[in-house]
Every structure is written in structure tokens, then in C-alpha cells.
PDB file of N, CA and C in Angstrom:
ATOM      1  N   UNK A   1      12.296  12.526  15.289  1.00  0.00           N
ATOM      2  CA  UNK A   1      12.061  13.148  13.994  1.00  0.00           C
ATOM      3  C   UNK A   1      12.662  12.257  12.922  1.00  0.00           C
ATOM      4  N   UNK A   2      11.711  11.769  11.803  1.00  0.00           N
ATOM      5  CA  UNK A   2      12.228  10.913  10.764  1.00  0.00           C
ATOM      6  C   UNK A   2      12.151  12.171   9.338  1.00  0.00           C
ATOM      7  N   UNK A   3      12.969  12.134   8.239  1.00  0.00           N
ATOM      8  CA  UNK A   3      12.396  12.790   6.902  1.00  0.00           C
ATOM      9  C   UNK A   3      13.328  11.722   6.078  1.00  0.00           C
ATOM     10  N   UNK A   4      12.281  11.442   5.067  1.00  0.00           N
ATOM     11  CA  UNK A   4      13.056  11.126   4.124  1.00  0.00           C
ATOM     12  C   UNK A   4      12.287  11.653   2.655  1.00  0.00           C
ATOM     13  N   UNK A   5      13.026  11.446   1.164  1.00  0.00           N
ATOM     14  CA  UNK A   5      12.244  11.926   0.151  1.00  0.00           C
ATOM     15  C   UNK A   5      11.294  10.275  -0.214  1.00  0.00           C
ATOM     16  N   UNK A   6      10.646  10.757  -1.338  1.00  0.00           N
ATOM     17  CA  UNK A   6      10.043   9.608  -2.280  1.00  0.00           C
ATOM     18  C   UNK A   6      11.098   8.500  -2.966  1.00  0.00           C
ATOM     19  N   UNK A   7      12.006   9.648  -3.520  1.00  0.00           N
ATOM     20  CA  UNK A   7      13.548   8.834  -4.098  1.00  0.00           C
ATOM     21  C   UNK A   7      14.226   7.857  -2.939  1.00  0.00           C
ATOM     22  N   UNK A   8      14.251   8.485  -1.629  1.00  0.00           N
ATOM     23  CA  UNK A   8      14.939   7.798  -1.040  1.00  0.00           C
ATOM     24  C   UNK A   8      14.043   6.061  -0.721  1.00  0.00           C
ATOM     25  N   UNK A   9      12.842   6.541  -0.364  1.00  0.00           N
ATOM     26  CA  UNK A   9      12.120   5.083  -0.154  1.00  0.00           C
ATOM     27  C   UNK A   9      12.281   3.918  -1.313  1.00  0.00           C
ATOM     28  N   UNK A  10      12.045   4.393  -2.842  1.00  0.00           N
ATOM     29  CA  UNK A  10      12.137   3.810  -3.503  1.00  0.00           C
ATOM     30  C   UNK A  10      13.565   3.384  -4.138  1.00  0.00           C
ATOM     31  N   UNK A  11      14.382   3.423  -3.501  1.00  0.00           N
ATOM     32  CA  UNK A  11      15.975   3.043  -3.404  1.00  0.00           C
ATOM     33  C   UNK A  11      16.056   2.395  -3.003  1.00  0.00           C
ATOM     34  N   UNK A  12      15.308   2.230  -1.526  1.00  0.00           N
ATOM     35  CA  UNK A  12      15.476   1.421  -0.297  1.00  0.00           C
ATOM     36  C   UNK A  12      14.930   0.341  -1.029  1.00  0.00           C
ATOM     37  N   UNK A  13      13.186   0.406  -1.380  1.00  0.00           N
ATOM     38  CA  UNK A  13      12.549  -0.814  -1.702  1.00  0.00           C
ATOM     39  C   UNK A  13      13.405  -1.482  -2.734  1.00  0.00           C
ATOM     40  N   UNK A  14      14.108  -0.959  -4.076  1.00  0.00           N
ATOM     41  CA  UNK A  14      14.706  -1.811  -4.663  1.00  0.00           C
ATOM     42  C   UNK A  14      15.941  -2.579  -4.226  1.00  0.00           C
ATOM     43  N   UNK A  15      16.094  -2.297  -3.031  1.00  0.00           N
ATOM     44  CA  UNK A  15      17.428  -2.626  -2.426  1.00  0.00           C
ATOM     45  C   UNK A  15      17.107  -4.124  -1.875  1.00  0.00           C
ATOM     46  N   UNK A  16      15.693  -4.071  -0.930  1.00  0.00           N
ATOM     47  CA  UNK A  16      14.650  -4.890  -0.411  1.00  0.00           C
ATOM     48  C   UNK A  16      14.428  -5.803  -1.047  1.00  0.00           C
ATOM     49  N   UNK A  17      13.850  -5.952  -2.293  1.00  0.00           N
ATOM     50  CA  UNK A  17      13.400  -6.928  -2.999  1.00  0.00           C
ATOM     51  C   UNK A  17      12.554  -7.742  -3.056  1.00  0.00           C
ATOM     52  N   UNK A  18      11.133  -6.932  -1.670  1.00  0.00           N
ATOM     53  CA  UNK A  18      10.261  -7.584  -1.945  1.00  0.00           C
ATOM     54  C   UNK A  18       9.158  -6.450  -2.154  1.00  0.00           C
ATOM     55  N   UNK A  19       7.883  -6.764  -2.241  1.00  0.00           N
ATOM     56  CA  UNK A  19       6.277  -6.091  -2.350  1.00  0.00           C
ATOM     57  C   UNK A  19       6.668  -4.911  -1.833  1.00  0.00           C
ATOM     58  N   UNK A  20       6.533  -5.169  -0.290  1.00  0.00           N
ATOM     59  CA  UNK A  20       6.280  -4.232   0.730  1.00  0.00           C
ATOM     60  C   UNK A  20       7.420  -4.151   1.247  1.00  0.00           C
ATOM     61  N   UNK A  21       7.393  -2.725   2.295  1.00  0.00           N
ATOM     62  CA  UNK A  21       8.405  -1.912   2.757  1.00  0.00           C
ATOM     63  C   UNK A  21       8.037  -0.906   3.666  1.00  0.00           C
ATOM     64  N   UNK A  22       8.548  -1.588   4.698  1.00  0.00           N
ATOM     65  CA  UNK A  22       7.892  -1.134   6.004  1.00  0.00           C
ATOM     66  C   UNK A  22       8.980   0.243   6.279  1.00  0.00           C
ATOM     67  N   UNK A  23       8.435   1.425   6.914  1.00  0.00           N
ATOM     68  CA  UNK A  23       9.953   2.335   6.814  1.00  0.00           C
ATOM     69  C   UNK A  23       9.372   3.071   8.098  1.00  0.00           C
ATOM     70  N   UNK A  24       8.206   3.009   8.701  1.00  0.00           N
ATOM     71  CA  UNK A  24       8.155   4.041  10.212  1.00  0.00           C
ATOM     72  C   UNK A  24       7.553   3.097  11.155  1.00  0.00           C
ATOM     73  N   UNK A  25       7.817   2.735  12.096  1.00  0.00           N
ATOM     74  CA  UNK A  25       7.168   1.976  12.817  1.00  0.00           C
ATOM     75  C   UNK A  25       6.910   2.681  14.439  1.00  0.00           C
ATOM     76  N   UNK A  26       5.430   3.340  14.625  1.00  0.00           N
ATOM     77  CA  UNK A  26       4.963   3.477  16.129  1.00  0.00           C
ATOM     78  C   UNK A  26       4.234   2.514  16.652  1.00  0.00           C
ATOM     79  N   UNK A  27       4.207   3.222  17.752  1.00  0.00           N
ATOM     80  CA  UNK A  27       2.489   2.251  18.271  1.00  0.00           C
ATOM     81  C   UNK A  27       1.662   2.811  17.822  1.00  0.00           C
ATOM     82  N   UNK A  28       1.465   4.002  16.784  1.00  0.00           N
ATOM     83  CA  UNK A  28      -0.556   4.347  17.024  1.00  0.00           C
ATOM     84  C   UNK A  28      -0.147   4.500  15.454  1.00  0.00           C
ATOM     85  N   UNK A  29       1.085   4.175  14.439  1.00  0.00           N
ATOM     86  CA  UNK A  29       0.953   4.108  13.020  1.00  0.00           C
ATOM     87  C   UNK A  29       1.962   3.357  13.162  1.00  0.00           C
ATOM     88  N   UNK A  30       2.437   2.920  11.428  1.00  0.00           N
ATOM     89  CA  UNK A  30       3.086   2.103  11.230  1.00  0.00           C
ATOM     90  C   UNK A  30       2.752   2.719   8.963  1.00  0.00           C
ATOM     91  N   UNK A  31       4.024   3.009   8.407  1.00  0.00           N
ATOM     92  CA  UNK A  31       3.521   3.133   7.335  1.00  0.00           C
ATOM     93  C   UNK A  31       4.917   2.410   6.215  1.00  0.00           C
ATOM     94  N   UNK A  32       4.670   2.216   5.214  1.00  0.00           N
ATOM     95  CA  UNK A  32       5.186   1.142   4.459  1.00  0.00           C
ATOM     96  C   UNK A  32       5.207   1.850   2.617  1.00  0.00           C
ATOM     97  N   UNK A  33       5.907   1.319   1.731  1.00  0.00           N
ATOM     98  CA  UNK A  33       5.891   1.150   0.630  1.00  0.00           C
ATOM     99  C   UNK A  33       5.351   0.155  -0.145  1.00  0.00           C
ATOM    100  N   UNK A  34       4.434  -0.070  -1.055  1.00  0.00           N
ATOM    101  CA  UNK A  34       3.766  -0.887  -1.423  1.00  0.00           C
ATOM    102  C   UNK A  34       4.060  -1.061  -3.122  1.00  0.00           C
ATOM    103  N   UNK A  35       4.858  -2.065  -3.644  1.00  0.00           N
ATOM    104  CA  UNK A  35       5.004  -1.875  -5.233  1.00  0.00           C
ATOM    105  C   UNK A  35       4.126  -2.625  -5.842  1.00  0.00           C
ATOM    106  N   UNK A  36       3.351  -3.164  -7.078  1.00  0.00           N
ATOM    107  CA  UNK A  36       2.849  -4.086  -7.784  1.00  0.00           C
ATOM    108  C   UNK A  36       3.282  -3.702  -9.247  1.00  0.00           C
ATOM    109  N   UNK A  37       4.176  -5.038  -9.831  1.00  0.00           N
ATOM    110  CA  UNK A  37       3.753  -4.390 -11.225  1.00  0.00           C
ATOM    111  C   UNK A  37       3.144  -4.444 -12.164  1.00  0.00           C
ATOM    112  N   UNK A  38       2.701  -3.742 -13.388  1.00  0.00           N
ATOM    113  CA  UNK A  38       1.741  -3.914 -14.314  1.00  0.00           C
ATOM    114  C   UNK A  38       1.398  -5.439 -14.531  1.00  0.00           C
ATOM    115  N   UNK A  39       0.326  -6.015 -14.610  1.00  0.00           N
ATOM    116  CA  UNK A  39       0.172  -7.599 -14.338  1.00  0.00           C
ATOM    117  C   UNK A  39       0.155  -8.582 -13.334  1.00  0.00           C
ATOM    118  N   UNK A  40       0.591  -7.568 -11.918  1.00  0.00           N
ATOM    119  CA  UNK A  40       0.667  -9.047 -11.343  1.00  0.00           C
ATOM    120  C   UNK A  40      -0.802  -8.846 -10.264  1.00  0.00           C
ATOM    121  N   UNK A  41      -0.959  -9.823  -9.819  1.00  0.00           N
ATOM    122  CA  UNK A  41      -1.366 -10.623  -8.477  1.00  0.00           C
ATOM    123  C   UNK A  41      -1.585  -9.832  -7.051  1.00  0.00           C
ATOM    124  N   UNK A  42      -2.031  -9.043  -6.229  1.00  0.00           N
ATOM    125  CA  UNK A  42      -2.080  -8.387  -4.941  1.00  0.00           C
ATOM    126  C   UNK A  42      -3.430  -9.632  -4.362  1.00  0.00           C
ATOM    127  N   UNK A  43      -2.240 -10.254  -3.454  1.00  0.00           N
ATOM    128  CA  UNK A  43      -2.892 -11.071  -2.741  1.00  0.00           C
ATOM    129  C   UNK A  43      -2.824 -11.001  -0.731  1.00  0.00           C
ATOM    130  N   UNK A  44      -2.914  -9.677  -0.450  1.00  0.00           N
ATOM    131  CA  UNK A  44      -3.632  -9.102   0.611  1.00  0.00           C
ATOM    132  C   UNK A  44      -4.396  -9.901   0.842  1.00  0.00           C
ATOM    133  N   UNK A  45      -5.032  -9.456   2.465  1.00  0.00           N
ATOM    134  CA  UNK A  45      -5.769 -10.070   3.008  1.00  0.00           C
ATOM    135  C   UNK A  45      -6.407  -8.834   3.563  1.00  0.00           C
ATOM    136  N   UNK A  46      -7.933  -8.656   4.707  1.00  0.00           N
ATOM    137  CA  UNK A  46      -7.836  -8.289   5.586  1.00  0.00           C
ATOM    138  C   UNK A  46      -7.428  -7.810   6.644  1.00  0.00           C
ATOM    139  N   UNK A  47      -6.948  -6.641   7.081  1.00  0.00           N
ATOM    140  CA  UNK A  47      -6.138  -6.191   8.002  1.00  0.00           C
ATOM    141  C   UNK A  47      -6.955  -5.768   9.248  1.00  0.00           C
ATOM    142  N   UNK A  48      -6.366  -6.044  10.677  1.00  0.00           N
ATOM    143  CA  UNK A  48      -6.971  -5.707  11.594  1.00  0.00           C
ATOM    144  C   UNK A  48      -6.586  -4.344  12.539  1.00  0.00           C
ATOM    145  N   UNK A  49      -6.449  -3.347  11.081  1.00  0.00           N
ATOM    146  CA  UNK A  49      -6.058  -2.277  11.736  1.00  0.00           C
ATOM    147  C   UNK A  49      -6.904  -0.995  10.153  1.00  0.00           C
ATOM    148  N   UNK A  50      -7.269   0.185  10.270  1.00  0.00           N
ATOM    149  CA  UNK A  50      -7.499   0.844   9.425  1.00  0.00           C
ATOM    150  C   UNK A  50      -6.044   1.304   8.529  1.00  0.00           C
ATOM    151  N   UNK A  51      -6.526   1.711   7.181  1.00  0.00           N
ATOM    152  CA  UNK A  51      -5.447   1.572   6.146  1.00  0.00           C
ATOM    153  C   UNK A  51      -5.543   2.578   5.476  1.00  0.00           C
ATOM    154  N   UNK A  52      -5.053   3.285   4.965  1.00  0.00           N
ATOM    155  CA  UNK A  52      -4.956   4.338   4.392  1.00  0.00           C
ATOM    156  C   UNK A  52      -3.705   4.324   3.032  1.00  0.00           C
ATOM    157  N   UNK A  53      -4.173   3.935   1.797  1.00  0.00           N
ATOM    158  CA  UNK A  53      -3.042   4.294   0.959  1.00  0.00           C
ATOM    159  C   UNK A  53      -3.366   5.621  -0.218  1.00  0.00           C
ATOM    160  N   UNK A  54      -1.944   5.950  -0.882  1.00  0.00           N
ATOM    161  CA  UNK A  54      -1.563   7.272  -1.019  1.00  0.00           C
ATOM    162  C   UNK A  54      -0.732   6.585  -2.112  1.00  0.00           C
ATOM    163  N   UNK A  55      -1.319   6.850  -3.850  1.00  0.00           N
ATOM    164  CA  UNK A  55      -0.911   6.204  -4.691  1.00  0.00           C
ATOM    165  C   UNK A  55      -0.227   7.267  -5.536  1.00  0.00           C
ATOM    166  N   UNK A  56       1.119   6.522  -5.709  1.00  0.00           N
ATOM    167  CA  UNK A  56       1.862   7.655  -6.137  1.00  0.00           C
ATOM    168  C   UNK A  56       2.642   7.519  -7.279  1.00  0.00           C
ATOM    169  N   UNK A  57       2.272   6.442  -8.222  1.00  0.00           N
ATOM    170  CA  UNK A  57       2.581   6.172  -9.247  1.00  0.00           C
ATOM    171  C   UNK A  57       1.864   4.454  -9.613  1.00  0.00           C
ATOM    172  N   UNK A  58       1.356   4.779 -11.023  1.00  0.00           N
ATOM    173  CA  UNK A  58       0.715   3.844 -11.987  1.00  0.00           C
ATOM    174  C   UNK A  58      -0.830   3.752 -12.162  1.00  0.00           C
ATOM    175  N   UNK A  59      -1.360   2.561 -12.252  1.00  0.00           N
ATOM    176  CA  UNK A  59      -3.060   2.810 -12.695  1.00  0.00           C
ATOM    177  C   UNK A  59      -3.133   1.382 -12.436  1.00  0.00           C
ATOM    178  N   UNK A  60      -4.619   1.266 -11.723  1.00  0.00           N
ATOM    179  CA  UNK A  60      -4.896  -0.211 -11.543  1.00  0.00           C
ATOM    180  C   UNK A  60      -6.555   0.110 -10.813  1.00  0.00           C
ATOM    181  N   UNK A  61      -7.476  -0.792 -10.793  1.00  0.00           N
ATOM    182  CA  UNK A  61      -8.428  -0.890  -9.910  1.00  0.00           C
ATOM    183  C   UNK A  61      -8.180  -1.262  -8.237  1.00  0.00           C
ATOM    184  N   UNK A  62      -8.955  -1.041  -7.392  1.00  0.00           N
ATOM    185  CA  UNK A  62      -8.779  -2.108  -5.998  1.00  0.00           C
ATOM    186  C   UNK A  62     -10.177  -1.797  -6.048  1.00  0.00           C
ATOM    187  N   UNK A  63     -10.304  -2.954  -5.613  1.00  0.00           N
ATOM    188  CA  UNK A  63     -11.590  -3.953  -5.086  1.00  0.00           C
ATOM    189  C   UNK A  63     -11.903  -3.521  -3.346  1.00  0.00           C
ATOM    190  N   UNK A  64     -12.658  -2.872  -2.651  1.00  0.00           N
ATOM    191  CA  UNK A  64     -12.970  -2.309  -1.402  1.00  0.00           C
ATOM    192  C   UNK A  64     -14.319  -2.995  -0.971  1.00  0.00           C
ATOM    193  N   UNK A  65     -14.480  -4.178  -0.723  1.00  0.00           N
ATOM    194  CA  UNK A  65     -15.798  -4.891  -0.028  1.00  0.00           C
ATOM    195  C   UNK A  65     -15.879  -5.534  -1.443  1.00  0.00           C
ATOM    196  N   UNK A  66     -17.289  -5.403  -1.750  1.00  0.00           N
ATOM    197  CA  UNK A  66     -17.512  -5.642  -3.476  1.00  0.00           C
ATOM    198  C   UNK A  66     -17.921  -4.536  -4.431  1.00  0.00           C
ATOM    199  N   UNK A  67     -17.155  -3.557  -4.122  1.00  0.00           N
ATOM    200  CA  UNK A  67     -17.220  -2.548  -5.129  1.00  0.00           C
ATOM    201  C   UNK A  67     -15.620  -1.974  -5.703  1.00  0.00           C
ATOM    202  N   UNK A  68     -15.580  -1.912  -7.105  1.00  0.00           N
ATOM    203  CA  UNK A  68     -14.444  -1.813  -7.423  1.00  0.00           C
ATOM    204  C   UNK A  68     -14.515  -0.353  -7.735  1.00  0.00           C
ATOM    205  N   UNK A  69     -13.080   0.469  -7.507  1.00  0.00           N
ATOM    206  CA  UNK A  69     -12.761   2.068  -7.909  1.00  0.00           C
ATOM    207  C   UNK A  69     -11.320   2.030  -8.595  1.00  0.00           C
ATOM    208  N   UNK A  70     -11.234   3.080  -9.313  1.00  0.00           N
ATOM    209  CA  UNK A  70     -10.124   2.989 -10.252  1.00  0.00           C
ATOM    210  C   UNK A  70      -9.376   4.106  -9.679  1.00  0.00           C
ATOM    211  N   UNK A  71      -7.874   3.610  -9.309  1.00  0.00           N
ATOM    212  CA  UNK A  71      -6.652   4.115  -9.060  1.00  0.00           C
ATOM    213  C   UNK A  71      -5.717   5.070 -10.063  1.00  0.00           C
ATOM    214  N   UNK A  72      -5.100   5.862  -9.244  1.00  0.00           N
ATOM    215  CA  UNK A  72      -4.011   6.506 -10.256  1.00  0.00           C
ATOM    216  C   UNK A  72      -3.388   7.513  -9.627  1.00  0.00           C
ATOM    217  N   UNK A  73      -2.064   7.835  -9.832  1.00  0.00           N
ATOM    218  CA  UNK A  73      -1.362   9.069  -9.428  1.00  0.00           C
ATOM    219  C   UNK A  73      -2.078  10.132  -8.358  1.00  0.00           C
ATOM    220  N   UNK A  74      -1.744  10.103  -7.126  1.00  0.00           N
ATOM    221  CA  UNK A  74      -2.728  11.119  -6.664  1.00  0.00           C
ATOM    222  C   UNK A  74      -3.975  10.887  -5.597  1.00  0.00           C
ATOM    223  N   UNK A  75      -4.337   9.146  -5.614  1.00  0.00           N
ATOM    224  CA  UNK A  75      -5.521   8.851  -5.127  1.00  0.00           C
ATOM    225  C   UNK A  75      -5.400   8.629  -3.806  1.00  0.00           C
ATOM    226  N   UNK A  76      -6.395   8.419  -2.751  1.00  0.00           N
ATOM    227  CA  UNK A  76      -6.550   8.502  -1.855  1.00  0.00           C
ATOM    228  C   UNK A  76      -7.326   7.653  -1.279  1.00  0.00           C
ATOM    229  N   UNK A  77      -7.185   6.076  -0.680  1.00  0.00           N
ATOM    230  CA  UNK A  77      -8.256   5.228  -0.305  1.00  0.00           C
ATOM    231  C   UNK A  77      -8.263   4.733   0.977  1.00  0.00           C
ATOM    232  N   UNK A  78      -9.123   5.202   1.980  1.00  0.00           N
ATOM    233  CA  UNK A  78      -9.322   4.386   2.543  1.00  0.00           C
ATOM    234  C   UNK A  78     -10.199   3.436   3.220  1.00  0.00           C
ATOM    235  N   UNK A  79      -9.167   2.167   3.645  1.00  0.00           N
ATOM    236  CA  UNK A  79      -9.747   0.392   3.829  1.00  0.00           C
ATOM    237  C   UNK A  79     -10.123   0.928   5.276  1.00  0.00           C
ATOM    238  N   UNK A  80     -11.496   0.412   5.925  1.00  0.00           N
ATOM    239  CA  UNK A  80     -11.487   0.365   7.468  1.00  0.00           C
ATOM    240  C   UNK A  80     -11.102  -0.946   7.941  1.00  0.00           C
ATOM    241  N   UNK A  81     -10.830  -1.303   8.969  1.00  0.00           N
ATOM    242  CA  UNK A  81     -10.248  -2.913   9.585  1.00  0.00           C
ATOM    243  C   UNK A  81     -11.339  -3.590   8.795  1.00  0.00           C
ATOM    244  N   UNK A  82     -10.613  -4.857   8.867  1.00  0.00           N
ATOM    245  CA  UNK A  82     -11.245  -6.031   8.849  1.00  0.00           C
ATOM    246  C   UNK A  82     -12.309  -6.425   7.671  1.00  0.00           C
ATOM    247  N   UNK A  83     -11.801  -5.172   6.223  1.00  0.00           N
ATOM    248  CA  UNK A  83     -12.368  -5.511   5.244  1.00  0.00           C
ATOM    249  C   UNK A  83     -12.079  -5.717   4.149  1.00  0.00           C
ATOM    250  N   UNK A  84     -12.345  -6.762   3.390  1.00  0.00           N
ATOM    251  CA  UNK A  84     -11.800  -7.344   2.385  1.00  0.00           C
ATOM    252  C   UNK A  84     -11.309  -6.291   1.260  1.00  0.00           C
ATOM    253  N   UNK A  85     -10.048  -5.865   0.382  1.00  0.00           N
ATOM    254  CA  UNK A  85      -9.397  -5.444  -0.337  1.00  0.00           C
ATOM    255  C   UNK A  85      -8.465  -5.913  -1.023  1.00  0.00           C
ATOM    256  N   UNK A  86      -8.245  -5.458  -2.503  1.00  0.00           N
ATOM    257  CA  UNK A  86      -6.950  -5.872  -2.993  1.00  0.00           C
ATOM    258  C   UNK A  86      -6.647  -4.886  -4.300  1.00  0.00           C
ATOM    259  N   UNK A  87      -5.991  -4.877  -4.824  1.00  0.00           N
ATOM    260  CA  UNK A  87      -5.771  -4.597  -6.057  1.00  0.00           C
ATOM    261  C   UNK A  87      -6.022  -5.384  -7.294  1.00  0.00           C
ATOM    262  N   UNK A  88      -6.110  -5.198  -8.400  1.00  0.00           N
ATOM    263  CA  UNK A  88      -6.486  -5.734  -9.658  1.00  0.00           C
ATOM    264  C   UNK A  88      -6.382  -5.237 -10.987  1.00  0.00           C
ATOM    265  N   UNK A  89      -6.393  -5.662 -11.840  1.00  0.00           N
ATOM    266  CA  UNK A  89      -6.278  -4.962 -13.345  1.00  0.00           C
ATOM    267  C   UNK A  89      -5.150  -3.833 -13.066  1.00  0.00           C
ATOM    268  N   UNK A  90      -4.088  -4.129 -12.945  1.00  0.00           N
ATOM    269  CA  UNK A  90      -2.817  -3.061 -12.958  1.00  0.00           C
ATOM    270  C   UNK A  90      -2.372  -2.835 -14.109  1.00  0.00           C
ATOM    271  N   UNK A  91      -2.840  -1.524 -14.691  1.00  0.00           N
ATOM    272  CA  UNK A  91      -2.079  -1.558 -16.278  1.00  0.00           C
ATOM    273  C   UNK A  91      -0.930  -0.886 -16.380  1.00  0.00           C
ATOM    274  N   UNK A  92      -0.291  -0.280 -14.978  1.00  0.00           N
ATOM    275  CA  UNK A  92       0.891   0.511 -14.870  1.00  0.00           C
ATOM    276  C   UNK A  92       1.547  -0.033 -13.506  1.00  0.00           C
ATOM    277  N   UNK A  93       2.826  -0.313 -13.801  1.00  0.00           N
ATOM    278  CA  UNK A  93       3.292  -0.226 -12.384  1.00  0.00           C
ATOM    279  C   UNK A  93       2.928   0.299 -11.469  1.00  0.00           C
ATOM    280  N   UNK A  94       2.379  -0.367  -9.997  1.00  0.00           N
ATOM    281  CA  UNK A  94       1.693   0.610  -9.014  1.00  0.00           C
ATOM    282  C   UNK A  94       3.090   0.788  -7.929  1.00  0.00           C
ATOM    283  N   UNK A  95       2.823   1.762  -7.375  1.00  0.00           N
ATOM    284  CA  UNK A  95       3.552   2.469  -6.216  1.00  0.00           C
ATOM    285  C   UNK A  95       2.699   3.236  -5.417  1.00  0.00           C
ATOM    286  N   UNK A  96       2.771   2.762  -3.996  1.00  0.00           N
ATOM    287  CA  UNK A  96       1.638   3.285  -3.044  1.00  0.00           C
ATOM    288  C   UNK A  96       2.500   3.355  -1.929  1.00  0.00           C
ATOM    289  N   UNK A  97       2.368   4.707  -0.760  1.00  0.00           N
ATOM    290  CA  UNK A  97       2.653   4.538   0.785  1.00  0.00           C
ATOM    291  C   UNK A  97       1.109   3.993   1.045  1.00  0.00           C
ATOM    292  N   UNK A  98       1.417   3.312   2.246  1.00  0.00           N
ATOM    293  CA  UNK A  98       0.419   3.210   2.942  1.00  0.00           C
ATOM    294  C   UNK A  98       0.750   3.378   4.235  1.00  0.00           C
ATOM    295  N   UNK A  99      -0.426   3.263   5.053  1.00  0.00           N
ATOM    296  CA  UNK A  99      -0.224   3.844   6.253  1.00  0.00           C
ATOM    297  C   UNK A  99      -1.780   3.042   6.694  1.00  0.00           C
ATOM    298  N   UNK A 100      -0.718   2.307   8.362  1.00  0.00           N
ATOM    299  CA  UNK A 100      -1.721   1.964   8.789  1.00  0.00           C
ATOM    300  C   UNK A 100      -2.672   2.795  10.186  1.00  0.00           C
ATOM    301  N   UNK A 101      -3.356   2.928  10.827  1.00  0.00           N
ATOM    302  CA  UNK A 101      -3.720   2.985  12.044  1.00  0.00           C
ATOM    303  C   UNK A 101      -4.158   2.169  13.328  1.00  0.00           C
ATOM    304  N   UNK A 102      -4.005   1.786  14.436  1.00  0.00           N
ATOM    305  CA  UNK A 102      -2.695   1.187  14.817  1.00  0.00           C
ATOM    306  C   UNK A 102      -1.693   0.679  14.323  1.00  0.00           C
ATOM    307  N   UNK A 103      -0.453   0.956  14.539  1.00  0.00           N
ATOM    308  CA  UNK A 103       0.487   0.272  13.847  1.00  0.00           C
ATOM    309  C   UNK A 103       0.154  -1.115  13.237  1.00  0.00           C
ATOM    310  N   UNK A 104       0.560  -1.789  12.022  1.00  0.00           N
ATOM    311  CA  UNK A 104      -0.011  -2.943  11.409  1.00  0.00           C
ATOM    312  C   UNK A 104       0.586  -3.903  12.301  1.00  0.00           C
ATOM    313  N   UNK A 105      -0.104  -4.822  12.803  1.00  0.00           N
ATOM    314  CA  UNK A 105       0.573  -6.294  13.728  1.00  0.00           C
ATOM    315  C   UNK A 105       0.761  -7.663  12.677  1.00  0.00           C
ATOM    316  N   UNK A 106      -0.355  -8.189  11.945  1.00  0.00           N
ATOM    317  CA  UNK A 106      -0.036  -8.984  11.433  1.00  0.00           C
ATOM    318  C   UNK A 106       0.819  -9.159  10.231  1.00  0.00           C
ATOM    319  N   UNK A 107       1.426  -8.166  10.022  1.00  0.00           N
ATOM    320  CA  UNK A 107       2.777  -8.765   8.453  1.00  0.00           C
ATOM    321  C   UNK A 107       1.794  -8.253   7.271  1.00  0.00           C
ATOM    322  N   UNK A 108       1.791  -7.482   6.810  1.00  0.00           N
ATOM    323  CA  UNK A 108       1.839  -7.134   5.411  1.00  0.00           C
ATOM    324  C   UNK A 108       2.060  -8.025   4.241  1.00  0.00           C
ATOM    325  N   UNK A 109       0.960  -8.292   3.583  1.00  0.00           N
ATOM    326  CA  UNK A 109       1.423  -9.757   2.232  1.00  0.00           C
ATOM    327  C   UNK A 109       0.310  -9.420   1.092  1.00  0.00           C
TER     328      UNK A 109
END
């Protein structure tokens, strides 16, 4: 049994000091903290596992194949394996859990 709050993750991540923030790790999930801030760069790749993020603060587009949808407080997206995604046009600090299915193998970037 794991619990933690929202406050507590985002303590942790500033503690971290980087993007991402890995905080449950199974074999059949694996889920993480994801920051970007207003302006920058999400230079993701393809993942070979399904993805699921859960945006929980700021505003930005992501790009899902070649169709772009607009993000915000609340949203709900998900990437299936092995398809191209990223974020873009961030006009608010983003903050996202994500969550993979199988646990993520290749590193998060």
C-alpha cells in the first residue's frame, strides 16, 4: 500500500530537479510526475508502453500523431505505444501524473 497527496509529489519533484519524477514503480504500471514550464521545449519521444496523463495544473497543446488538442486543469489523454507525442505552446506552467501501462522501460525524457 503506497498514499501520498499532490503536495507531497510536488515537494519531492522540486527536491529532484529534474522534468520527470518517477514515484510508483510495478511490473504492469509505473507512474511519474511530469513538469514543463510556460515556454519550454517537451522533447519526448515514443514510448513502448501505453500512457496515460492526468493534467493537473497549467495550459499547453500536445501534439498526438498529427493532430493537435488543447490541455488544461482536469484533462485526460491518452498516448497508445509507439506513437509519436509531445507537448507544445505551454502558456502556463504544466504539471501532469502520468502513468504508464506496462511499467515504462526505456527512461522517460
Amino acid at each position: 500500500m503506497m498514499m501520498m497527496t499532490l503536495d507531497d509529489l510536488l515537494a519531492q519533484h522540486t527536491q529532484h530537479g529534474k522534468p520527470y519524477l518517477e514515484f510508483l514503480r510495478l511490473n504492469a504500471l509505473s507512474m511519474g510526475m511530469y513538469r514543463l514550464p510556460a515556454g519550454s521545449i517537451d522533447s519526448q519521444h515514443p514510448h513502448a508502453e501505453d500512457e496515460v496523463y492526468y493534467v493537473t495544473a497549467g495550459r499547453a497543446q500536445i501534439r498526438v500523431g498529427s493532430a493537435d488538442y488543447p490541455v488544461a486543469p482536469g484533462s485526460i489523454v491518452y498516448v497508445p505505444a509507439q506513437v509519436s507525442h509531445g507537448f507544445h505552446s505551454i502558456t502556463e506552467d504544466l504539471t501532469l501524473l502520468v502513468f504508464f501501462a506496462p511499467a515504462e522501460s526505456a527512461g522517460f525524457t
